[in-house]
Protein backbone atom coordinates (compact mmCIF):
# COMPACT_ATOMS: atom_id res chain seq x y z
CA UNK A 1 15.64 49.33 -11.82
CA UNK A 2 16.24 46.34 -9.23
CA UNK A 3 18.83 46.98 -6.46
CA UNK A 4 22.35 45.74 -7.26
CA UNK A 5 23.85 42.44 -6.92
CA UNK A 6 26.92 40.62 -7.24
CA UNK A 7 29.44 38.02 -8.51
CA UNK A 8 32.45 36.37 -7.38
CA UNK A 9 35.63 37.76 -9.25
CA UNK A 10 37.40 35.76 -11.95
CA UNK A 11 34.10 32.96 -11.52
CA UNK A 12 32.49 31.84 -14.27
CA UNK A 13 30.65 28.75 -12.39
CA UNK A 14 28.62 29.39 -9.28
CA UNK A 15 30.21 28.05 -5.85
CA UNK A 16 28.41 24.29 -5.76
CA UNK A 17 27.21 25.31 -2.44
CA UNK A 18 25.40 28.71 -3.92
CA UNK A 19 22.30 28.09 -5.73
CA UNK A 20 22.65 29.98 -9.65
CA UNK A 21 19.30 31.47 -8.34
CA UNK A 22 21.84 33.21 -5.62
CA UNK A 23 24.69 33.41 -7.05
CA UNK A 24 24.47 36.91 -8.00
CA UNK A 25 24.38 38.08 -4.22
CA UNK A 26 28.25 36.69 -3.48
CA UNK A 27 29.87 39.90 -2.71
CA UNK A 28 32.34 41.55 -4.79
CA UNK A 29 34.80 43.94 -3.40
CA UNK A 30 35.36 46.55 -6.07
CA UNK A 31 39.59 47.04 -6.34
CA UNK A 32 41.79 48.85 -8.97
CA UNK A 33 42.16 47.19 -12.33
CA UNK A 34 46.12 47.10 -11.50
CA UNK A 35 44.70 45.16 -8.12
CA UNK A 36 43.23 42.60 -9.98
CA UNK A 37 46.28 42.04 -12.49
CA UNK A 38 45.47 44.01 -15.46
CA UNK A 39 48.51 45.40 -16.85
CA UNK A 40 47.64 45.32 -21.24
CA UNK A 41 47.52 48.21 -22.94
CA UNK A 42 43.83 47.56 -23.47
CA UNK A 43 40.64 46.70 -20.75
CA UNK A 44 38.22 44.32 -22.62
CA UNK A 45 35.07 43.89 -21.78
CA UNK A 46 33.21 41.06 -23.79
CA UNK A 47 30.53 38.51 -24.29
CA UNK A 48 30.46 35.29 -25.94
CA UNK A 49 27.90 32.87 -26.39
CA UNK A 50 27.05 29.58 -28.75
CA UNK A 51 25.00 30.05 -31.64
CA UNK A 52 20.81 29.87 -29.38
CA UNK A 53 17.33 29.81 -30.96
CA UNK A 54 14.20 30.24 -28.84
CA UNK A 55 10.40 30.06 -29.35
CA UNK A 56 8.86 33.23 -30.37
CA UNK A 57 7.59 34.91 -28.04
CA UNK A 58 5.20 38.12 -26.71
CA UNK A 59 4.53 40.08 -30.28
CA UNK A 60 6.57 37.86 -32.10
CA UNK A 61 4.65 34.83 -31.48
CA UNK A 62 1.35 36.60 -32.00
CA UNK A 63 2.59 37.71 -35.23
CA UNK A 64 3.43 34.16 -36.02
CA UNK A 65 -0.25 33.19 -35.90
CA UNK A 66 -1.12 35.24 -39.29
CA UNK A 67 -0.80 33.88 -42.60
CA UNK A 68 2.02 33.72 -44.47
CA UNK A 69 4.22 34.66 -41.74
CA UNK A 70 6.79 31.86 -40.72
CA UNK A 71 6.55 30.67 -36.51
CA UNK A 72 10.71 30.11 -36.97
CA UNK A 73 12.75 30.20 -33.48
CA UNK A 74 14.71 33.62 -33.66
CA UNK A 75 18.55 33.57 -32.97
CA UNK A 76 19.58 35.04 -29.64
CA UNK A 77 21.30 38.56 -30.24
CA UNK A 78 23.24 39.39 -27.15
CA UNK A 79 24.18 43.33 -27.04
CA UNK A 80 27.25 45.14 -25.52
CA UNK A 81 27.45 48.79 -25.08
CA UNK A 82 28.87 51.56 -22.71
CA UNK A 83 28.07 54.91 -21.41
CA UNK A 84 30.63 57.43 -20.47
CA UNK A 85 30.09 60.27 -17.43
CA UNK A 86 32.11 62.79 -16.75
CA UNK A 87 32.35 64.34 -12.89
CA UNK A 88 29.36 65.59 -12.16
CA UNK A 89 27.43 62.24 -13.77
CA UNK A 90 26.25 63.16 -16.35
CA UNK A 91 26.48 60.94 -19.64
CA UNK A 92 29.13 62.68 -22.58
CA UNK A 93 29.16 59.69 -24.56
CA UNK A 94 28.14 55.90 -25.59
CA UNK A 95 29.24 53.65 -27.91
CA UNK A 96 27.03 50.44 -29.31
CA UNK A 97 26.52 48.71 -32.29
CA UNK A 98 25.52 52.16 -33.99
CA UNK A 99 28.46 54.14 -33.11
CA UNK A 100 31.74 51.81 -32.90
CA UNK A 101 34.27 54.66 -31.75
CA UNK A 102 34.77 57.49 -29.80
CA UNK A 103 36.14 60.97 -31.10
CA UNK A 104 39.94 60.50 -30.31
CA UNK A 105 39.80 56.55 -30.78
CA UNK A 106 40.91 55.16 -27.59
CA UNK A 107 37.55 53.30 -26.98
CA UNK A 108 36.09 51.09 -29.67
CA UNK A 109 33.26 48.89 -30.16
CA UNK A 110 34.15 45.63 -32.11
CA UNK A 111 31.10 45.64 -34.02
CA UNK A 112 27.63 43.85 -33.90
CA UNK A 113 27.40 40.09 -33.91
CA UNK A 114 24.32 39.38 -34.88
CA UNK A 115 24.29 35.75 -33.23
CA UNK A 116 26.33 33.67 -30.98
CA UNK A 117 29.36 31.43 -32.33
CA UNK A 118 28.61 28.27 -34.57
CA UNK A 119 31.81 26.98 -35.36
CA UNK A 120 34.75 25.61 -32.90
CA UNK A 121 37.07 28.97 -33.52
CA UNK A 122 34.67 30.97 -33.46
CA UNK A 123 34.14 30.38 -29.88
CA UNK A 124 37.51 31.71 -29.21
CA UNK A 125 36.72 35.11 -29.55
CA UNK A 126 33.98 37.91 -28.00
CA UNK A 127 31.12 37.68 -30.24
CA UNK A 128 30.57 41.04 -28.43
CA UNK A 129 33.41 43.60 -27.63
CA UNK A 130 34.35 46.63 -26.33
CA UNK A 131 38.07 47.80 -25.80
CA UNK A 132 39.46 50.64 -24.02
CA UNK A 133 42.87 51.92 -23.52
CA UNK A 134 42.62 53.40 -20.25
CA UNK A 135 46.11 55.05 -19.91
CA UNK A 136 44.97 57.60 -22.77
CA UNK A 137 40.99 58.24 -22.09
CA UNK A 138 39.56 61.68 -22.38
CA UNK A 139 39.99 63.22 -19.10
CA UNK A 140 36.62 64.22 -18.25
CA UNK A 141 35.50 60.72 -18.51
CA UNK A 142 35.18 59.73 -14.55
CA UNK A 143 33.10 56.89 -14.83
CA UNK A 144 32.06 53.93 -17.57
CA UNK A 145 29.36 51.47 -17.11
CA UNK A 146 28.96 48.57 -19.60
CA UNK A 147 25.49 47.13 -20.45
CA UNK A 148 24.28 44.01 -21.77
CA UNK A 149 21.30 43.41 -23.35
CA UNK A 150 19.37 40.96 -25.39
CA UNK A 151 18.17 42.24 -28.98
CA UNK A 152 14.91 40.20 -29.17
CA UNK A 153 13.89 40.19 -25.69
CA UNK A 154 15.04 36.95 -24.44
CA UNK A 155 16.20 36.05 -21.19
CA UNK A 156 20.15 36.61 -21.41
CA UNK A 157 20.05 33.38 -18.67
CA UNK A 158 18.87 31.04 -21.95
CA UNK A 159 22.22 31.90 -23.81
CA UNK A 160 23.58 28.56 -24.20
CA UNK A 161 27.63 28.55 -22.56
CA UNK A 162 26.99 32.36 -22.42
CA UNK A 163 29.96 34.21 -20.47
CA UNK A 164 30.81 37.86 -19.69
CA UNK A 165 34.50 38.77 -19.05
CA UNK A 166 35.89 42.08 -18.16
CA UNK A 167 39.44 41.18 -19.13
CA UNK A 168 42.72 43.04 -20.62
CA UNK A 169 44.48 42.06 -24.08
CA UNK A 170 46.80 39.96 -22.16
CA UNK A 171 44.01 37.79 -21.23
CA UNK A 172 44.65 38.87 -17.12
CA UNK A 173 40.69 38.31 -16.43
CA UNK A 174 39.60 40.83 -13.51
CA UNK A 175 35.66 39.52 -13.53
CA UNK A 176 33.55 36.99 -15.34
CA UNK A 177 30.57 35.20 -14.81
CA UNK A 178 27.93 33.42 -16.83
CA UNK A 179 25.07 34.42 -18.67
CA UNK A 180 22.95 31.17 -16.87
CA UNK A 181 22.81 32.73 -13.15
CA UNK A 182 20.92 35.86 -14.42
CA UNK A 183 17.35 35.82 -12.50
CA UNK A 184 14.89 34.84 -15.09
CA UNK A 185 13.76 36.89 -17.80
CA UNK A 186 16.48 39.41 -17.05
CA UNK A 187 17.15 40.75 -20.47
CA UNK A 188 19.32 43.79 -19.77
CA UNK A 189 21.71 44.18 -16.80
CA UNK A 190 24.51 46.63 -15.91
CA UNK A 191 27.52 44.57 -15.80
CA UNK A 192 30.78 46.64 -15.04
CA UNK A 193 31.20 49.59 -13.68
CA UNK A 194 34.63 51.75 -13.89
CA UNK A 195 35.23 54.82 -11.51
CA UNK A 196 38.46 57.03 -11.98
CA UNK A 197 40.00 57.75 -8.55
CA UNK A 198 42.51 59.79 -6.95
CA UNK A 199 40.74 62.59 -9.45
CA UNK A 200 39.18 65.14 -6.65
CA UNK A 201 42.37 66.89 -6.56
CA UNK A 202 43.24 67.28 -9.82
CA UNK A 203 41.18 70.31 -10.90
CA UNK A 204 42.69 73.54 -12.51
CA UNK A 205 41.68 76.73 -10.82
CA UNK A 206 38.91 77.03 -12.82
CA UNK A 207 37.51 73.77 -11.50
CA UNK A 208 37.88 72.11 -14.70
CA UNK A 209 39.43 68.66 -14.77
CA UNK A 210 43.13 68.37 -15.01
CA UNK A 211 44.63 66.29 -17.56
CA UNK A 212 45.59 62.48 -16.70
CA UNK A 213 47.38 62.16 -13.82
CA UNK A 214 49.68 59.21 -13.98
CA UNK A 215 48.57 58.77 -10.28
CA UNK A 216 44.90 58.31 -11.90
CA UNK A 217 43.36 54.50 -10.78
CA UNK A 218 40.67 52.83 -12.96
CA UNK A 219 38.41 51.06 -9.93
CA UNK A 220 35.75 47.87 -11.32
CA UNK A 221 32.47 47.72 -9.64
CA UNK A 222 30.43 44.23 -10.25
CA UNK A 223 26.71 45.18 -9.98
CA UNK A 224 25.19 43.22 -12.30
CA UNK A 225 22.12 44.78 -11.52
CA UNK A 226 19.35 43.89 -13.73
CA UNK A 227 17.38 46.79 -15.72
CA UNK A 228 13.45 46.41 -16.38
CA UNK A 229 13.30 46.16 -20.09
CA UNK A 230 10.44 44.36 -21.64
CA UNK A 231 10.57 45.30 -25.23
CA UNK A 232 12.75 46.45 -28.05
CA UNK A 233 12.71 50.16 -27.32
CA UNK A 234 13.84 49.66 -23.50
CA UNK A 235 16.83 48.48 -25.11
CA UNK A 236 17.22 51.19 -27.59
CA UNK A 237 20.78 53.20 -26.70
CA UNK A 238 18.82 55.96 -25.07
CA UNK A 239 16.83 54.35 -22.94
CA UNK A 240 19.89 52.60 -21.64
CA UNK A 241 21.70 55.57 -21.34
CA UNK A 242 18.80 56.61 -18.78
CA UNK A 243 19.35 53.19 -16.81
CA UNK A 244 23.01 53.33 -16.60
CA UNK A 245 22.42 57.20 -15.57
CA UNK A 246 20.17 56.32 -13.32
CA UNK A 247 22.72 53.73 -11.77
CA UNK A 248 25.19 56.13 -11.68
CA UNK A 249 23.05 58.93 -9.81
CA UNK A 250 22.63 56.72 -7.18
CA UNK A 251 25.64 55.13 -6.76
CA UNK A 252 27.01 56.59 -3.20
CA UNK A 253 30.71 57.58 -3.71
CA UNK A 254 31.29 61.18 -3.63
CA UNK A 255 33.87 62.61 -5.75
C-alpha cells in the first residue's frame, strides 16, 4: 500500500494554484467531529457519482474479442464499505454491500448502487452510503476506516462529477473531495479514518473497555491513501479488510 496523502477539509475542487495531480498532498489536520461542526445524530459517509461507462478493459476486453460476446462499455460501480477495530487493532467487524448492518443497528450500510445517478434527483442523494450513530457505537469499537473502491476495476478518477463526503444528517460536511484528483488508475483508496479518544483511561480493572464515556471524542483522519488493487478479488471485503488493517497497524498513535 502507497504512503498516505491528503485533502483539504470541506474541498471538493482543488486550490487553482495546486495541480489535481497534487492535490492529494494539501495537508489535513485531523480534529474531532464536534471540531469540524458535526452535531446530527448520524456521521455519513457517502459517494455520489453520474451515471459513467468506460471501454473494457484488461480481461474484460480480451473476453470481448470472442464470438458472441458483446465489446459494450461497462457502467462504473463505485463501492463503499467500512472496517471496525477494536483497541488493540484488530478488525471485529465490516459492513459492505453484503452485510448492510451491524449486530445492535447503530451502523448501516444503505445498500449497493449498482451505477452512478441518471436522473436530476437522483443526484441529490449518496448513490453509496454508510451511516453511523456515533453517540451509541459498541464500545470496543476504537477505530473505523471507510474504503472506496471501484467494482470493475476502473480508475475511481474517471467517475464523471464523482464526490466523497464524510458529512452528518444535518448536512454539516467535515471532509469532501472529488473522485477526479485520485492519481491514475487508483481504484481503491482508504478515505476516512475515525479514532475514539480520551478512551486509555476508561478500562475496568480487568482491562476490558469501559462503556461510553460521554467524555468519548470521535477524531477524522483524511488519508486517502490509495490501496494496490488490480483485479476483482483485491477488492473482495477480505482483502480490504487486510488493507485497512494494514493501515491501521501502522498508523502511529498509541492508545
Amino acid at each position: 500500500m502507497t504512503s498516505s496523502v491528503n485533502a483539504h477539509t470541506q474541498t471538493h475542487t482543488p486550490s487553482s494554484n495546486i495541480p489535481k495531480n497534487e492535490a492529494l498532498k494539501v495537508l489535513f489536520q485531523p480534529r474531532t467531529l464536534g471540531g469540524l461542526g458535526l452535531l446530527g445524530t448520524h456521521t455519513v459517509a457517502g459517494v455520489k457519482y453520474e451515471h459513467t461507462t468506460l471501454p473494457r478493459r484488461g480481461k474484460d476486453a480480451w473476453l470481448a474479442k470472442l464470438p458472441k460476446v458483446k465489446n459494450t462499455p461497462i457502467s462504473m460501480d463505485i463501492d463503499l464499505a467500512c472496517v471496525l477495530f477494536d483497541h488493540t487493532k484488530t478488525p471485529i467487524d465490516a459492513l459492505w454491500y453484503g452485510k448492510l448492518r451491524t449486530a445492535d443497528d447503530t451502523i448501516r450500510h444503505a445498500g449497493d448502487s449498482l451505477v452512478g445517478w441518471e436522473q436530476f434527483e437522483e443526484s441529490l442523494i449518496n448513490q453509496e452510503e454508510i451511516r453511523l450513530r456515533t453517540a451509541a457505537l459498541d464500545a470496543r469499537i476504537h477505530h473505523i476506516v471507510f474504503v472506496i473502491s471501484s467494482h470493475h476495476n476502473q480508475p475511481l478518477n474517471k467517475a464523471n462529477k464523482g464526490v466523497a463526503t464524510l458529512a452528518d444528517n444535518e448536512t454539516s460536511i467535515a471532509h469532501s473531495f472529488e473522485l477526479s484528483i485520485l492519481p491514475k488508475n487508483c481504484q481503491a483508496l482508504i478515505a476516512w479514518h475515525l479514532q475514539k479518544i480520551n478512551r486509555a483511561a476508561q478500562f475496568s480493572s480487568s482491562g476490558a473497555p469501559a462503556e461510553f464515556d460521554s467524555n468519548d471524542e470521535w477524531l477524522l483522519h483524511a488519508p486517502l491513501s490509495p490501496i494496490t488493487a488490480k483485479s476483482s478479488k483485491d477488492k473482495h471485503i477480505d482483502a480490504l479488510t487486510h488493507a485497512a488493517s494494514e493501515y491501521i497497524q501502522a498508523f502511529g498513535v498509541r492508545f
